[in-house]
Every structure is written in C-alpha cells, then in structure tokens.
Protein backbone atom coordinates (compact mmCIF):
# COMPACT_ATOMS: atom_id res chain seq x y z
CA UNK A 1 54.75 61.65 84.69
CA UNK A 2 57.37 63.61 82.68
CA UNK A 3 60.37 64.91 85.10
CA UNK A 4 62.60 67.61 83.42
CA UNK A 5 65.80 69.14 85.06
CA UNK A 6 66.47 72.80 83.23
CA UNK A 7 70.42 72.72 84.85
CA UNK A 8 72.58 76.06 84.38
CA UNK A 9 75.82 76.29 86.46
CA UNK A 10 74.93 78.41 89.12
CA UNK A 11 70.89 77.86 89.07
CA UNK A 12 70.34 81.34 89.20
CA UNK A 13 68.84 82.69 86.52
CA UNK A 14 68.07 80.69 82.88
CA UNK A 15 67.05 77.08 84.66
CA UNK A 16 65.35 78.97 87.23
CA UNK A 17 63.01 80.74 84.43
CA UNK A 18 62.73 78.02 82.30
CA UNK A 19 61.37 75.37 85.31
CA UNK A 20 58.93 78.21 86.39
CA UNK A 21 57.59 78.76 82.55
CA UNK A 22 57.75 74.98 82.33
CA UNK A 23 55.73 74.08 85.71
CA UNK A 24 52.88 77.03 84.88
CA UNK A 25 51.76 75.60 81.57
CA UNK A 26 52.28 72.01 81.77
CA UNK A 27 49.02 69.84 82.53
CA UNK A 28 50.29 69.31 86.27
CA UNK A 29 48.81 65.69 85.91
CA UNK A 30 51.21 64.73 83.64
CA UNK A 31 54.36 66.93 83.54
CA UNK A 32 56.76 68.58 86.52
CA UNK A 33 60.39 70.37 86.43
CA UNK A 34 62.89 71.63 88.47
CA UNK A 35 66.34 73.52 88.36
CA UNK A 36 69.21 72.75 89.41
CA UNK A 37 73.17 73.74 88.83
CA UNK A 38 76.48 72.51 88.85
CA UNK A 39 77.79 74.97 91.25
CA UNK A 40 74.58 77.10 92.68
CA UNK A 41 75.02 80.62 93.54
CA UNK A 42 73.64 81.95 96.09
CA UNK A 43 70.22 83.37 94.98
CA UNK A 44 68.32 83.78 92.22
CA UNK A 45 69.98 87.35 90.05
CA UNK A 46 67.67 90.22 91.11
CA UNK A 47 66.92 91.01 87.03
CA UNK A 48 65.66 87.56 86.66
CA UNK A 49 63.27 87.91 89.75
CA UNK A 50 62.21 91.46 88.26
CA UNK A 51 61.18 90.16 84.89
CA UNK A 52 59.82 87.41 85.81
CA UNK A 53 57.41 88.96 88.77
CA UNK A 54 56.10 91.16 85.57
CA UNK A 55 55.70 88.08 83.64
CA UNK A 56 53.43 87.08 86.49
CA UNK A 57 55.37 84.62 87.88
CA UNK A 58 57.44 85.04 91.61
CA UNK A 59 60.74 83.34 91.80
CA UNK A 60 61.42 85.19 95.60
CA UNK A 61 61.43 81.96 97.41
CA UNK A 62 63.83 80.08 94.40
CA UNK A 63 66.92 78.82 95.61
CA UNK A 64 69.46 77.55 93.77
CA UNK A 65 70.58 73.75 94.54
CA UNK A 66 73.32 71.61 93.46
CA UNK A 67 72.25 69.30 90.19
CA UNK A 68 72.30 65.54 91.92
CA UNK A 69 71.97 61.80 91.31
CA UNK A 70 69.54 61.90 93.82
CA UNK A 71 67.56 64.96 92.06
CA UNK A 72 67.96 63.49 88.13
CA UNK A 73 66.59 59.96 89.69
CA UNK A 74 62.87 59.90 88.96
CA UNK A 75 64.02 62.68 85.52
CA UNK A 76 63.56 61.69 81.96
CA UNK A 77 65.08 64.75 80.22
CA UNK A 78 67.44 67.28 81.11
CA UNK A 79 67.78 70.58 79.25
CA UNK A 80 70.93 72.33 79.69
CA UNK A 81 70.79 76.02 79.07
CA UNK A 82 74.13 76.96 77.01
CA UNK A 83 76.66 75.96 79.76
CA UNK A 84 79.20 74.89 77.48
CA UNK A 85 81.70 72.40 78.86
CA UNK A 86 80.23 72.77 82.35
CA UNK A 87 77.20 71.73 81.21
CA UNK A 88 76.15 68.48 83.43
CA UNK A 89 75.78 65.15 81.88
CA UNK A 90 73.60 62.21 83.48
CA UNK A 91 73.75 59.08 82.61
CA UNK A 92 70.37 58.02 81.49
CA UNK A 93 68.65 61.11 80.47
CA UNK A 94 67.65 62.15 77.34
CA UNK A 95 69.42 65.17 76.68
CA UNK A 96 68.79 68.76 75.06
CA UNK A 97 71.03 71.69 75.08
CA UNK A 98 69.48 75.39 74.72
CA UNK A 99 72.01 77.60 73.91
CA UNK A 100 70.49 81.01 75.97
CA UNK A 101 73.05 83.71 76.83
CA UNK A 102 73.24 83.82 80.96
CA UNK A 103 71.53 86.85 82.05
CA UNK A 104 73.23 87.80 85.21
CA UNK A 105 74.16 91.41 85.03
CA UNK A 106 72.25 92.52 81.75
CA UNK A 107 70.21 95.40 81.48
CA UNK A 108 66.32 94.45 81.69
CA UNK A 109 65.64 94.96 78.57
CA UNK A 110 67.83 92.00 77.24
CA UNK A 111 67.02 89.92 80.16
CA UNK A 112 63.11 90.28 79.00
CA UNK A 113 64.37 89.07 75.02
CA UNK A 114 66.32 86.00 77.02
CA UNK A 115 63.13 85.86 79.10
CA UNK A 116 61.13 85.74 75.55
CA UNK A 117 62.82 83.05 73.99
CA UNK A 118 62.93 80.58 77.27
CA UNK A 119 59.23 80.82 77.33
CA UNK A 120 58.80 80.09 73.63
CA UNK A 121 61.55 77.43 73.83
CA UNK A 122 59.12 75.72 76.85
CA UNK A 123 55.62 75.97 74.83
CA UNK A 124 57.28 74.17 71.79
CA UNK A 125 58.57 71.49 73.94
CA UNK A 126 55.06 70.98 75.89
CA UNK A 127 53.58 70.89 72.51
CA UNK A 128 56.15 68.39 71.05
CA UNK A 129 55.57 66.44 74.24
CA UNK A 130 51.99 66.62 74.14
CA UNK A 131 51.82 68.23 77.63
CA UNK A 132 50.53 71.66 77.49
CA UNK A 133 47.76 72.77 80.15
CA UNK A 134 44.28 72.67 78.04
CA UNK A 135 44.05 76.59 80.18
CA UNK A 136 46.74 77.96 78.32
C-alpha cells in the first residue's frame, strides 16, 4: 500500500485538502494519506472547511498534528505544499514539492481556485501512480 504525507506548516488548510481529495479517489485497497505540519495550528481555517463541505467533502473533525518520524514510518512519498524553507524533509521519502499559495484568510473565491488546482494536482498523481478508484 502507497502511504503519502501532504505536510504544510501549520496542517490547516492545503495538506488538509489535499489528504481528503487524495483519500476519496484513491482505490482504498491500494493507496492512503494523511496530513501533517511542522508546527500545527490549532484547527483546520474555517474557509477551507467551507469549500470543502461544498466540494462534498467534511473536514469538521480534521485536526492538525505535528509531521513525525513515527507518522512518515510506514510513508513512501511526501508532498510538501509550497512551504518554502520550512518545508519538512524525511529521510527516506521520495519527495515532491507543490508550490500552492496558503489559503488562510483569502476570500472564498480564491480559496475555491487553490481548492481547484489541489484536486487536479491529486487526480494526476493517482493516475501517474496507477491508483485512482475505478468509481471515479
């Protein structure tokens, strides 16, 4: 089974989106991700929940955690989402960068276009991996 860690810094709204898009058209058989950050806020932004619940998908009961050892063990890739320097490294991993502006504190309508290209970004990489749900 592919692992994949989508890390941010604060887990709140980018890694969140892109481990919810990632884990609802993956073949669940063969494919799981989670989020994680170097420095977790405290929830996930409220205009990430709100475009995201009208994409379908509820990220209420998301919290942000702390990127680990002991969470990248069983990984295999880890996407970082356009932290720049604080973007984690993990030794072992194979290693992608998405550079995706952080959408804490933009007005909807932006946060849907960052929204837009994280779910794009996720279908090309379960189709480059071979992993995309035969329902989708």
């Amino acid at each position: 089974m592919l692992r994949v860690i989508f890390a941010c810094v604060h887990n709140a709204g980018r890694s969140q989106m892109a481990a919810a898009f990632f884990n609802q058209l993956a073949d669940p058989q063969r494919a799981e991700a989670i989020s994680a950050g170097t420095e977790p806020g405290l929830r996930v932004h409220s205009e990430v929940l709100e475009v995201m619940h009208e994409a379908g998908l509820d990220l209420s009961a998301a919290k942000p955690q702390k990127l680990t050892e002991e969470l990248a063990r069983d990984a295999q890739l880890l996407i970082t989402m356009g932290c720049g320097d604080k973007c984690p490294y993990v030794p072992g991993l194979r290693r992608d960068d998405w550079p995706l502006r952080d959408p804490k504190g933009l007005p909807l309508e932006e946060v849907k276009l960052i929204r837009g290209e994280i779910r794009d970004r996720v279908r090309a990489l379960l189709i480059e991996e071979s992993l995309l749900s035969l329902s989708q």
